[in-house]
PDB file of N, CA and C in Angstrom:
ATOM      1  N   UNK A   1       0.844  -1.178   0.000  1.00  0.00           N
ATOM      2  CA  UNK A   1       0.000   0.000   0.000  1.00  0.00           C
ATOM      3  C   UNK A   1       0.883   1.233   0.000  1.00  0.00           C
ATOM      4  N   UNK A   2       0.282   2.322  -1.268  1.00  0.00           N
ATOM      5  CA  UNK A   2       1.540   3.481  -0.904  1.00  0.00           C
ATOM      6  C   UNK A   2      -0.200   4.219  -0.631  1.00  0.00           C
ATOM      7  N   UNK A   3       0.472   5.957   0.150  1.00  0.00           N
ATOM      8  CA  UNK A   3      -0.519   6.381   0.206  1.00  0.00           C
ATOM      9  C   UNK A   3      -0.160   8.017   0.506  1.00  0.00           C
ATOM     10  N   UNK A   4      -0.658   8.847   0.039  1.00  0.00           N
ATOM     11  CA  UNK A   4      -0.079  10.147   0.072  1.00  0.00           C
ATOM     12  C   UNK A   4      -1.690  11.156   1.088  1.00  0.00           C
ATOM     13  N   UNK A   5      -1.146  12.243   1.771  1.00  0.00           N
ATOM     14  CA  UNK A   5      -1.806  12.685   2.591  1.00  0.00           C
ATOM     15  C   UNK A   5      -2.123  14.294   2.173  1.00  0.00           C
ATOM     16  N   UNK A   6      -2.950  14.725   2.048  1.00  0.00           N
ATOM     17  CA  UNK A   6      -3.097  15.986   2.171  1.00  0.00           C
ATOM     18  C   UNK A   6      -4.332  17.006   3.641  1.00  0.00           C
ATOM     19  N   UNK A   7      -3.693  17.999   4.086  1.00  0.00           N
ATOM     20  CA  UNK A   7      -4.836  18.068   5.000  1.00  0.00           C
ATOM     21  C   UNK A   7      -4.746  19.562   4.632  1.00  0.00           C
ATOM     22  N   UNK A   8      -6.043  20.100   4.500  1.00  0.00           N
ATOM     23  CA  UNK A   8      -6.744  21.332   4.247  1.00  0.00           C
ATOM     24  C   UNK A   8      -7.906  21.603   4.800  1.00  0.00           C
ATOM     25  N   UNK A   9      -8.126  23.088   5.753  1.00  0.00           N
ATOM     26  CA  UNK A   9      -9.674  23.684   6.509  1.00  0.00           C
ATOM     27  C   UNK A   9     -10.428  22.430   6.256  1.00  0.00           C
ATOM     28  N   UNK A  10      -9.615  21.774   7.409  1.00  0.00           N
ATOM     29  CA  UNK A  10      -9.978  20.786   8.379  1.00  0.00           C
ATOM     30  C   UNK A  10     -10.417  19.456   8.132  1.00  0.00           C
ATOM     31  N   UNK A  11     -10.042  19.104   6.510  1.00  0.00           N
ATOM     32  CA  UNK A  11      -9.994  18.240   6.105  1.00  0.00           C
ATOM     33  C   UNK A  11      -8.860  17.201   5.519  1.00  0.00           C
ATOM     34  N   UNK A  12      -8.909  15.894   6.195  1.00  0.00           N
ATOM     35  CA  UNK A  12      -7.975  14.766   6.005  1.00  0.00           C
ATOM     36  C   UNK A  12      -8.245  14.213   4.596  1.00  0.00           C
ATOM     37  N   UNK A  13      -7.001  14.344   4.159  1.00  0.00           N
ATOM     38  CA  UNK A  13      -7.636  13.400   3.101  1.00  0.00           C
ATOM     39  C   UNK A  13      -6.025  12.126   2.311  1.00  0.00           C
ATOM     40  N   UNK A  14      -6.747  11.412   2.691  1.00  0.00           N
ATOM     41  CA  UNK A  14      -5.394  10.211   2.658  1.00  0.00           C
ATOM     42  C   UNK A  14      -6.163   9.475   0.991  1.00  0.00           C
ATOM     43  N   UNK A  15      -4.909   9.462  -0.135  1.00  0.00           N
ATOM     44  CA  UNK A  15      -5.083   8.752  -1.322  1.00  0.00           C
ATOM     45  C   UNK A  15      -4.386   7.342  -1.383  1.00  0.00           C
ATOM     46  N   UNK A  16      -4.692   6.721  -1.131  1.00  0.00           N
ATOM     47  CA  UNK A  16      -3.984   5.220  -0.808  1.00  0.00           C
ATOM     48  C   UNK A  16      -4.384   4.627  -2.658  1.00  0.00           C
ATOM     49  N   UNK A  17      -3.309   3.574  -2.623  1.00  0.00           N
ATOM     50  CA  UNK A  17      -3.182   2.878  -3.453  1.00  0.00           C
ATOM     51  C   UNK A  17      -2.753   1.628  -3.964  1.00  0.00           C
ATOM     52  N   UNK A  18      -2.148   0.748  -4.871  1.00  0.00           N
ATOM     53  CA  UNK A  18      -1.964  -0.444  -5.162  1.00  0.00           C
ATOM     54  C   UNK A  18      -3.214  -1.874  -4.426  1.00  0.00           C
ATOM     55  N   UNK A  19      -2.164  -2.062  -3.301  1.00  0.00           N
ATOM     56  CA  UNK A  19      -3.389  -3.573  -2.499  1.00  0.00           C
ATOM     57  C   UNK A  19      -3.066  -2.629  -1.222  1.00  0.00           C
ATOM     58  N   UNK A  20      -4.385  -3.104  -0.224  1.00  0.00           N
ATOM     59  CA  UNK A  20      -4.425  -3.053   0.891  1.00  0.00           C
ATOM     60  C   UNK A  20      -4.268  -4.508   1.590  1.00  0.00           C
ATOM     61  N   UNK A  21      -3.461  -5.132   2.402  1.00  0.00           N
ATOM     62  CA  UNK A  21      -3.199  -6.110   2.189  1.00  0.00           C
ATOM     63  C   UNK A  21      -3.380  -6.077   4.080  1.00  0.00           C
ATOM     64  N   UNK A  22      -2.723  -7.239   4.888  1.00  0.00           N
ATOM     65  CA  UNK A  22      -2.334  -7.718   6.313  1.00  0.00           C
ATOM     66  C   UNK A  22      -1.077  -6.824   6.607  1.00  0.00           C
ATOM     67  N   UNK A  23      -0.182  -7.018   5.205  1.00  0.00           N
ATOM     68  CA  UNK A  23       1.223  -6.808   5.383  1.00  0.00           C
ATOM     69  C   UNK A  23       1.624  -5.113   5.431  1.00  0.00           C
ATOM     70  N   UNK A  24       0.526  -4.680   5.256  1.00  0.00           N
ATOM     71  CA  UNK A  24       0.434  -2.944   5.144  1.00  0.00           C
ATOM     72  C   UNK A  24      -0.357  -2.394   6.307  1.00  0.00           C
ATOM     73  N   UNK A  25      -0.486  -3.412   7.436  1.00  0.00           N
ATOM     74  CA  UNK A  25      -1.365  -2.665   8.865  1.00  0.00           C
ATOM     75  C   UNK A  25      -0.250  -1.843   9.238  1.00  0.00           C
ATOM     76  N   UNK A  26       0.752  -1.897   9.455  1.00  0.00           N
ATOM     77  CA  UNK A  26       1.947  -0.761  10.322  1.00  0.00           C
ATOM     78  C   UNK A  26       1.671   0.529   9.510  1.00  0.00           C
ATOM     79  N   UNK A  27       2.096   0.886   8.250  1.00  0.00           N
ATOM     80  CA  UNK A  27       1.586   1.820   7.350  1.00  0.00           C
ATOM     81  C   UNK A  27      -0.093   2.110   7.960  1.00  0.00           C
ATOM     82  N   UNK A  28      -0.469   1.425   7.592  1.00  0.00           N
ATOM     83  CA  UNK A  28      -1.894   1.737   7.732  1.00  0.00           C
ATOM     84  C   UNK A  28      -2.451   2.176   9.364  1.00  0.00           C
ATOM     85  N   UNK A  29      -2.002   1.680  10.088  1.00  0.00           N
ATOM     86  CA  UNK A  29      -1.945   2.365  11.589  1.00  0.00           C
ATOM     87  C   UNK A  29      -1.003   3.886  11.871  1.00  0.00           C
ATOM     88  N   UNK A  30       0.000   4.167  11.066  1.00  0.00           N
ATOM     89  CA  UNK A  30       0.700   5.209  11.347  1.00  0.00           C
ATOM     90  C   UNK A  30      -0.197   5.963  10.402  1.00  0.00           C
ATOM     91  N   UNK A  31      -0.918   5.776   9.197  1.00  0.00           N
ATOM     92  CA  UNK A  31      -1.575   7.173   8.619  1.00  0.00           C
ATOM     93  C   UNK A  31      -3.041   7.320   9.344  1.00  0.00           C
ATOM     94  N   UNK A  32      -3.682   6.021  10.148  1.00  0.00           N
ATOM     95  CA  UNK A  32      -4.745   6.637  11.204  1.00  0.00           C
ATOM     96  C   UNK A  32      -4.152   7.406  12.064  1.00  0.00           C
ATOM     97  N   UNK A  33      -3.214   7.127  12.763  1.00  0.00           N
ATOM     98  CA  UNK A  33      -2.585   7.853  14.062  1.00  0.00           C
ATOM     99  C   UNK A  33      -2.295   9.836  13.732  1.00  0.00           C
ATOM    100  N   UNK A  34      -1.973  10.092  11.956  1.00  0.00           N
ATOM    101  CA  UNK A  34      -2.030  10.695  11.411  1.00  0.00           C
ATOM    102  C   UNK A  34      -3.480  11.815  11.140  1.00  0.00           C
ATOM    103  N   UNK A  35      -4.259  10.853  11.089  1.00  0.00           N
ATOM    104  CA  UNK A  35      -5.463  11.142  10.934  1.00  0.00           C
ATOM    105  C   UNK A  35      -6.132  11.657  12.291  1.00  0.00           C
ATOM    106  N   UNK A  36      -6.065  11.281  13.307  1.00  0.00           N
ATOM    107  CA  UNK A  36      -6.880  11.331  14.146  1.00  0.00           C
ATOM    108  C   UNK A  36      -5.534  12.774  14.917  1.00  0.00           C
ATOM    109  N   UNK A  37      -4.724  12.598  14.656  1.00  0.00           N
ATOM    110  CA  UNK A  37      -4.467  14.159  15.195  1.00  0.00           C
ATOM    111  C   UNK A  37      -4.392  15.564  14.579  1.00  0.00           C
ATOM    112  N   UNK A  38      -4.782  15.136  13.390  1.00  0.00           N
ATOM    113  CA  UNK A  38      -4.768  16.219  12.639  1.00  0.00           C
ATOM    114  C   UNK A  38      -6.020  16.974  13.113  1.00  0.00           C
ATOM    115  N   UNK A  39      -7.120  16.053  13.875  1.00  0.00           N
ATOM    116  CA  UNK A  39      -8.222  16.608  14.596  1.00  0.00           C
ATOM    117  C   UNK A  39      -9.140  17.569  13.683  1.00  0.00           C
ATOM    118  N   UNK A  40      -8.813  16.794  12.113  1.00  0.00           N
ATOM    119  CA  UNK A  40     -10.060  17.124  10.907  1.00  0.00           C
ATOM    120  C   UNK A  40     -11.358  17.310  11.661  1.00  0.00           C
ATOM    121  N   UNK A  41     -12.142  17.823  11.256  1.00  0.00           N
ATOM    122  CA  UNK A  41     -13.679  17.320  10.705  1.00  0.00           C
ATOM    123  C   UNK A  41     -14.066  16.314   9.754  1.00  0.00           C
ATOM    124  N   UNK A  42     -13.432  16.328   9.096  1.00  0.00           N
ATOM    125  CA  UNK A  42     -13.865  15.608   7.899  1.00  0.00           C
ATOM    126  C   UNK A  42     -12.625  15.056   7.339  1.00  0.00           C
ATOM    127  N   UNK A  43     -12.561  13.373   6.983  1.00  0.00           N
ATOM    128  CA  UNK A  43     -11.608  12.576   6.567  1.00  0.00           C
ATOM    129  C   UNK A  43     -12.137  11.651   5.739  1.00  0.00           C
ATOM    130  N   UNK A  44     -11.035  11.535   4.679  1.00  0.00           N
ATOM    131  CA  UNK A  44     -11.644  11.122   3.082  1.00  0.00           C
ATOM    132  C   UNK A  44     -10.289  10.257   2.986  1.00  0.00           C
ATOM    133  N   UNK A  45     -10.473   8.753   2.417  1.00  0.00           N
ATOM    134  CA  UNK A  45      -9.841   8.076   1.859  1.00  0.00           C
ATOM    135  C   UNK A  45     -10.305   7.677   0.613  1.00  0.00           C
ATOM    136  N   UNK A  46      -9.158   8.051   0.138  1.00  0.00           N
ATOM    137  CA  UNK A  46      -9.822   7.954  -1.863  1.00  0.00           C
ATOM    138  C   UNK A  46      -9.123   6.622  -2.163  1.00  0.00           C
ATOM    139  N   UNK A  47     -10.407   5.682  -2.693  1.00  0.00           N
ATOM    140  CA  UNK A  47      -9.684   4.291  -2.741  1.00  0.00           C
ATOM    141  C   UNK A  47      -9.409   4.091  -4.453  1.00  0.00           C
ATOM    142  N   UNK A  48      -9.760   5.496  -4.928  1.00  0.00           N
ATOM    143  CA  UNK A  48      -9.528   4.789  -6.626  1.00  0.00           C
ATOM    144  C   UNK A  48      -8.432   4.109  -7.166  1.00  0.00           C
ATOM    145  N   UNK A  49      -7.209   4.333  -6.770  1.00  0.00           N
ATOM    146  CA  UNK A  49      -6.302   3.701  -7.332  1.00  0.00           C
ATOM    147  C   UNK A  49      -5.726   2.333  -6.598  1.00  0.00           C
ATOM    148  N   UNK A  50      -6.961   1.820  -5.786  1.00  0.00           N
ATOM    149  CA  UNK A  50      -6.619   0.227  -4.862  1.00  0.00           C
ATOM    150  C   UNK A  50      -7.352  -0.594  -6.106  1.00  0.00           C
ATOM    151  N   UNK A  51      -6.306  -1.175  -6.411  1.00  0.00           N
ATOM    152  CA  UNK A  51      -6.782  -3.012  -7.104  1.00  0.00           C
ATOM    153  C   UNK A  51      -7.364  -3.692  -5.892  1.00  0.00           C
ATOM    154  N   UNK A  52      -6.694  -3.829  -5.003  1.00  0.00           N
ATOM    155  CA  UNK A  52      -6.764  -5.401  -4.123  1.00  0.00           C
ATOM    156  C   UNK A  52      -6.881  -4.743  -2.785  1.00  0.00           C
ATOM    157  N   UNK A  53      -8.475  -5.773  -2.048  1.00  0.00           N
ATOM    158  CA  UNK A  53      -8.228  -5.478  -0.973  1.00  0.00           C
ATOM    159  C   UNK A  53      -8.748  -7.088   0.228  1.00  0.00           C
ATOM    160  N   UNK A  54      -7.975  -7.509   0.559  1.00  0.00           N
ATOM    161  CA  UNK A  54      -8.394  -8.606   1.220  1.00  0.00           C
ATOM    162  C   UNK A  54      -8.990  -8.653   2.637  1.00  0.00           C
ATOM    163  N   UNK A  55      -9.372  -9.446   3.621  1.00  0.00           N
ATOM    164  CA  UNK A  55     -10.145  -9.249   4.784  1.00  0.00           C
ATOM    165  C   UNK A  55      -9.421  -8.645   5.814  1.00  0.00           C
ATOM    166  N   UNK A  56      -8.131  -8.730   5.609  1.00  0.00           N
ATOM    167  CA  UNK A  56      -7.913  -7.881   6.583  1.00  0.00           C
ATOM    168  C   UNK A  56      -7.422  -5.991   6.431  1.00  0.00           C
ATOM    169  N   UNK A  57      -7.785  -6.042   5.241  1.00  0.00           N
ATOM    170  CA  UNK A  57      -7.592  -4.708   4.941  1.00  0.00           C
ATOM    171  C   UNK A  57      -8.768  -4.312   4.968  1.00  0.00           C
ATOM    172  N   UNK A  58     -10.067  -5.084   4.777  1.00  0.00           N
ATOM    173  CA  UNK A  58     -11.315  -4.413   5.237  1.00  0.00           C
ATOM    174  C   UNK A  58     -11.290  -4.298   6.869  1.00  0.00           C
ATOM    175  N   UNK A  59     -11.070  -4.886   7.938  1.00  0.00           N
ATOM    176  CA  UNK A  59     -10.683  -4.610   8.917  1.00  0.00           C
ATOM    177  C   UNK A  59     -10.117  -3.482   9.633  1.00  0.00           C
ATOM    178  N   UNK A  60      -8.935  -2.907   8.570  1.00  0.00           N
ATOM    179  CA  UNK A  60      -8.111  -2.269   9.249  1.00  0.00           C
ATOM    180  C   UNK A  60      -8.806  -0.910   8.743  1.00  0.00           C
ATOM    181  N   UNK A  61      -9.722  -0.565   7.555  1.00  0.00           N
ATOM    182  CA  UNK A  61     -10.739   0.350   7.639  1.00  0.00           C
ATOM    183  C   UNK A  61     -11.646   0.503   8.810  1.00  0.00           C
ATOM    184  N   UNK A  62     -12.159  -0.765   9.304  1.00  0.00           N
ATOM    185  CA  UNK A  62     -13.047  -0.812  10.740  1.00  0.00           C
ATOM    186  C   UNK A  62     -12.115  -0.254  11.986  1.00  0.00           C
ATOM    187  N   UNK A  63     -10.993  -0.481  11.578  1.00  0.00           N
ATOM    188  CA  UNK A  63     -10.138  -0.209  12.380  1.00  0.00           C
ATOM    189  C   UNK A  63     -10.231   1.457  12.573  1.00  0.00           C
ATOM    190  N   UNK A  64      -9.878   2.522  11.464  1.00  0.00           N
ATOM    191  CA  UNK A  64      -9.761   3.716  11.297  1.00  0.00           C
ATOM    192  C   UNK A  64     -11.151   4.598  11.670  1.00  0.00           C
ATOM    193  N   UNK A  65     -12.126   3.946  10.974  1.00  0.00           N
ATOM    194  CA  UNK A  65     -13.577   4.463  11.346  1.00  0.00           C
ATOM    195  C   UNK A  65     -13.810   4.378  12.800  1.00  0.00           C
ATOM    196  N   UNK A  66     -13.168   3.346  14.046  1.00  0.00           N
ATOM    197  CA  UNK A  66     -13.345   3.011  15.169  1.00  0.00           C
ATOM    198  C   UNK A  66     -12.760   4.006  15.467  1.00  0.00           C
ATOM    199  N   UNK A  67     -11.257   4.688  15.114  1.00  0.00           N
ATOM    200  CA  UNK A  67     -10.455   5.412  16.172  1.00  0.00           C
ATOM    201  C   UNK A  67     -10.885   6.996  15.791  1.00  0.00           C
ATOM    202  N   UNK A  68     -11.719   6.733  14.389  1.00  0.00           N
ATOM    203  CA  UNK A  68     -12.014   8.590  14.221  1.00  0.00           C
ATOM    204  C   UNK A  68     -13.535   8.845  15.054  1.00  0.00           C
ATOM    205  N   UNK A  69     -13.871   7.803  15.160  1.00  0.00           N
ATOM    206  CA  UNK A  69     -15.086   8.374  16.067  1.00  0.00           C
ATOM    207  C   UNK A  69     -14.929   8.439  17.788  1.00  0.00           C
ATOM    208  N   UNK A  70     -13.998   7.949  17.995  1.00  0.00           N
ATOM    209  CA  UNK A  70     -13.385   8.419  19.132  1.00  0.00           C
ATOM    210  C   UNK A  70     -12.689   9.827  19.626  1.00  0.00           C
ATOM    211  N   UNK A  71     -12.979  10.228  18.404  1.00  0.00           N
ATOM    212  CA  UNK A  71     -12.473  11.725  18.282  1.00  0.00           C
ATOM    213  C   UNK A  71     -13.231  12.756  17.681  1.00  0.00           C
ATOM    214  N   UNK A  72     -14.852  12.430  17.457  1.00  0.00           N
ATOM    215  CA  UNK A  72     -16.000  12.819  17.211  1.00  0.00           C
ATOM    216  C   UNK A  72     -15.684  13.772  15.584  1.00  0.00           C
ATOM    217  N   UNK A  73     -15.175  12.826  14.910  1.00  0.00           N
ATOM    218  CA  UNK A  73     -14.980  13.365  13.520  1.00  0.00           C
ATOM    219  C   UNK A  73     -15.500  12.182  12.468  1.00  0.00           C
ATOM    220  N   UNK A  74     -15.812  12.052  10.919  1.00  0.00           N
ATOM    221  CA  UNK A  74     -15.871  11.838  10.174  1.00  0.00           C
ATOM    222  C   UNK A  74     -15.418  11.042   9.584  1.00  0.00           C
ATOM    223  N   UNK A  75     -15.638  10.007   8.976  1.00  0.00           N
ATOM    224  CA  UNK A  75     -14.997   9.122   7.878  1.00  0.00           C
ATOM    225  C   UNK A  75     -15.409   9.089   6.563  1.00  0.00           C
ATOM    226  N   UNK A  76     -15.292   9.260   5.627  1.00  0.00           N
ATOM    227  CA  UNK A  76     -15.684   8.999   4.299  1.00  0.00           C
ATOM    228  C   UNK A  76     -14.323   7.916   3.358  1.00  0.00           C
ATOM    229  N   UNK A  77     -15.496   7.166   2.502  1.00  0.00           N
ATOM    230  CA  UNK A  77     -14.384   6.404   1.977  1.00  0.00           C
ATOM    231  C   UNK A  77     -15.173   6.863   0.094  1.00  0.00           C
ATOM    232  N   UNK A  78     -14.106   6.792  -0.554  1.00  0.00           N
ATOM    233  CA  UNK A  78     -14.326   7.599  -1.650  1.00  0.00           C
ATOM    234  C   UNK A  78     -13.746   6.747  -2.694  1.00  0.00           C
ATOM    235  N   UNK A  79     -14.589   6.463  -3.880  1.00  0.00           N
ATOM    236  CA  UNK A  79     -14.429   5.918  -5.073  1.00  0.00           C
ATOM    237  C   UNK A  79     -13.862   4.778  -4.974  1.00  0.00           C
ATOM    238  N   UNK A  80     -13.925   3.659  -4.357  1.00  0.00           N
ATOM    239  CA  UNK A  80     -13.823   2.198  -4.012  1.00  0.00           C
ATOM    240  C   UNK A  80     -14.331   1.236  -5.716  1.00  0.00           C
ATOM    241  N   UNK A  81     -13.351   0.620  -6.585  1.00  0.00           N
ATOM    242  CA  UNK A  81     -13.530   0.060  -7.640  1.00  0.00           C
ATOM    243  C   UNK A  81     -13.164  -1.199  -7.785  1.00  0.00           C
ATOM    244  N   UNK A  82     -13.550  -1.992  -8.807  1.00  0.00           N
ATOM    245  CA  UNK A  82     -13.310  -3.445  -9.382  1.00  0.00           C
ATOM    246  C   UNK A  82     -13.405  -4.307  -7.923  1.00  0.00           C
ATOM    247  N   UNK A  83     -12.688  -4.828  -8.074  1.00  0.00           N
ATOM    248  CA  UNK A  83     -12.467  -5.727  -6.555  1.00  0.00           C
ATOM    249  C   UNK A  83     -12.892  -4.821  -4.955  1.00  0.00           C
ATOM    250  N   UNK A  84     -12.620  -4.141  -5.153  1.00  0.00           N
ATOM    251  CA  UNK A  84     -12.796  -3.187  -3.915  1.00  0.00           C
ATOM    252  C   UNK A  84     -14.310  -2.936  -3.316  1.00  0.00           C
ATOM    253  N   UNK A  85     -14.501  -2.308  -4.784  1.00  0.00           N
ATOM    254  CA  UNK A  85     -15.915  -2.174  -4.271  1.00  0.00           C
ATOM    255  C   UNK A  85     -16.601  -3.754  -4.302  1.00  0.00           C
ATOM    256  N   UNK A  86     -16.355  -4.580  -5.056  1.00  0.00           N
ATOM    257  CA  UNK A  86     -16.743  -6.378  -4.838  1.00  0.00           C
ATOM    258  C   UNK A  86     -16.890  -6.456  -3.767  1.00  0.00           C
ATOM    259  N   UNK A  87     -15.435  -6.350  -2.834  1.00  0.00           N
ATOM    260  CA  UNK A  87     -15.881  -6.942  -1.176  1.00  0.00           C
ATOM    261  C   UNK A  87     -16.498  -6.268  -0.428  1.00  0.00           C
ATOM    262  N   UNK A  88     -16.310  -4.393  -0.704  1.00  0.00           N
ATOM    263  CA  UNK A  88     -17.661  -3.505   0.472  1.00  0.00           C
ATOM    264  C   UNK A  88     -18.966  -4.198   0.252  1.00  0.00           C
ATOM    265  N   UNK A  89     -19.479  -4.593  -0.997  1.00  0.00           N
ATOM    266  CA  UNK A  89     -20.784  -4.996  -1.188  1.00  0.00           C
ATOM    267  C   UNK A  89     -20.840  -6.191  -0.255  1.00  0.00           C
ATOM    268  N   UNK A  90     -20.102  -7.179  -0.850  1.00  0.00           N
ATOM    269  CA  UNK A  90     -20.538  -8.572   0.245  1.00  0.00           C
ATOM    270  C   UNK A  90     -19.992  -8.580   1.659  1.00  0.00           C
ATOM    271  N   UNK A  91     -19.367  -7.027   1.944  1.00  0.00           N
ATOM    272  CA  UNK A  91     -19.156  -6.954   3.867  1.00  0.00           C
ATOM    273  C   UNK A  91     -20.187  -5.892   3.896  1.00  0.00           C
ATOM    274  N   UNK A  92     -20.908  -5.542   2.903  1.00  0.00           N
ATOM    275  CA  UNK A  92     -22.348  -4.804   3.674  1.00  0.00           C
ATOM    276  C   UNK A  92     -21.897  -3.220   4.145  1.00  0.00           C
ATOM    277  N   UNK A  93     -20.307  -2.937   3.516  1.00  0.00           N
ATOM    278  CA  UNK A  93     -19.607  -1.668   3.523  1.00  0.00           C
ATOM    279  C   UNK A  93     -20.910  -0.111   3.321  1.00  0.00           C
ATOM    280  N   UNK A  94     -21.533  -0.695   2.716  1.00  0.00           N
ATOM    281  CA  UNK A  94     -22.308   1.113   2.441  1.00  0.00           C
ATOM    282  C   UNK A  94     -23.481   0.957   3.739  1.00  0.00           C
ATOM    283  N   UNK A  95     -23.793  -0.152   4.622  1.00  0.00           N
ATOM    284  CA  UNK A  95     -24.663   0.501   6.060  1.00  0.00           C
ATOM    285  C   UNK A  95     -23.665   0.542   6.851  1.00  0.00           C
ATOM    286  N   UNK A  96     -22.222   0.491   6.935  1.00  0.00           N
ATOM    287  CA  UNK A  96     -21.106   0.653   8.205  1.00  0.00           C
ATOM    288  C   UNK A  96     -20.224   2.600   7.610  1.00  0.00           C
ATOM    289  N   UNK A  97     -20.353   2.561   6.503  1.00  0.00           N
ATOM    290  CA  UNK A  97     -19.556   3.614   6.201  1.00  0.00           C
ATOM    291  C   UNK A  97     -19.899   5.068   5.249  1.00  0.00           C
ATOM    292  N   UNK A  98     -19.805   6.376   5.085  1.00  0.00           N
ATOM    293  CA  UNK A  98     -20.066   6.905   4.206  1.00  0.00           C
ATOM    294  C   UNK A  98     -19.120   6.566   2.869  1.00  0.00           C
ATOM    295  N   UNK A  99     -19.797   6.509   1.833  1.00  0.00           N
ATOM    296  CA  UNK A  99     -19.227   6.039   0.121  1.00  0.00           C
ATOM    297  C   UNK A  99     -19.430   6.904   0.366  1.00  0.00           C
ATOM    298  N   UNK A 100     -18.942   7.339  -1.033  1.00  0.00           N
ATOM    299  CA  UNK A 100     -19.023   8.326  -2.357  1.00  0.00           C
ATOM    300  C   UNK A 100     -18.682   7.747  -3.611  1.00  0.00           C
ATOM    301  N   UNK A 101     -19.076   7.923  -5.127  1.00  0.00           N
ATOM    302  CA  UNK A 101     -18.353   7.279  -5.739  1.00  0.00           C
ATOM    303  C   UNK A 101     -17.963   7.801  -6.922  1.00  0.00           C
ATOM    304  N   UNK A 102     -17.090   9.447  -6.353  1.00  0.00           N
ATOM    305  CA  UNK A 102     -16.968  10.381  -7.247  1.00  0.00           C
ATOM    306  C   UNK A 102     -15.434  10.741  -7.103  1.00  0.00           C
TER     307      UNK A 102
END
């Protein structure tokens, strides 16, 4: 997983890419830890450029949505494709999370 960050009036916004995989939780825990102090309102992960995402990379989204609402802010997950969006559908991803698919 590579993933580049931008934060602007008060918005997070992390562009992740390639696979989200098991082997990318350390990455993926240091750009929540990222996230949650930037103390956004509003946080956007743009999944367009993820091919691959396996069960535990849907996890480690449950993971991020868990620690931003602990901090009474926002999650949005944004433009989720091919495979990606495959597994939100059969984990029931659009009643746990805000999509977008723009």
């Amino acid at each position: 997983m590579e993933y580049q960050i931008d934060i602007t009036k008060d918005i997070f916004k992390a562009k992740l890419s390639e696979k989200i995989t098991f082997s990318d939780l350390d990455g993926f825990r240091e750009m929540v830890k990222r996230m949650v102090e930037s103390n956004s309102d509003s946080n956007i992960v743009d999944l367009a450029d993820v091919e691959f995402i396996d069960s535990a990379g849907l996890g480690m989204l449950l993971l991020a949505r868990d620690e931003i609402s602990k901090v009474s802010s926002n999650l949005t997950l944004k433009a989720p494709q091919g495979q990606v969006l495959r597994m939100f559908n059969v984990a029931r991803f659009d009643q746990m999370f805000d999509i977008v698919e723009y």
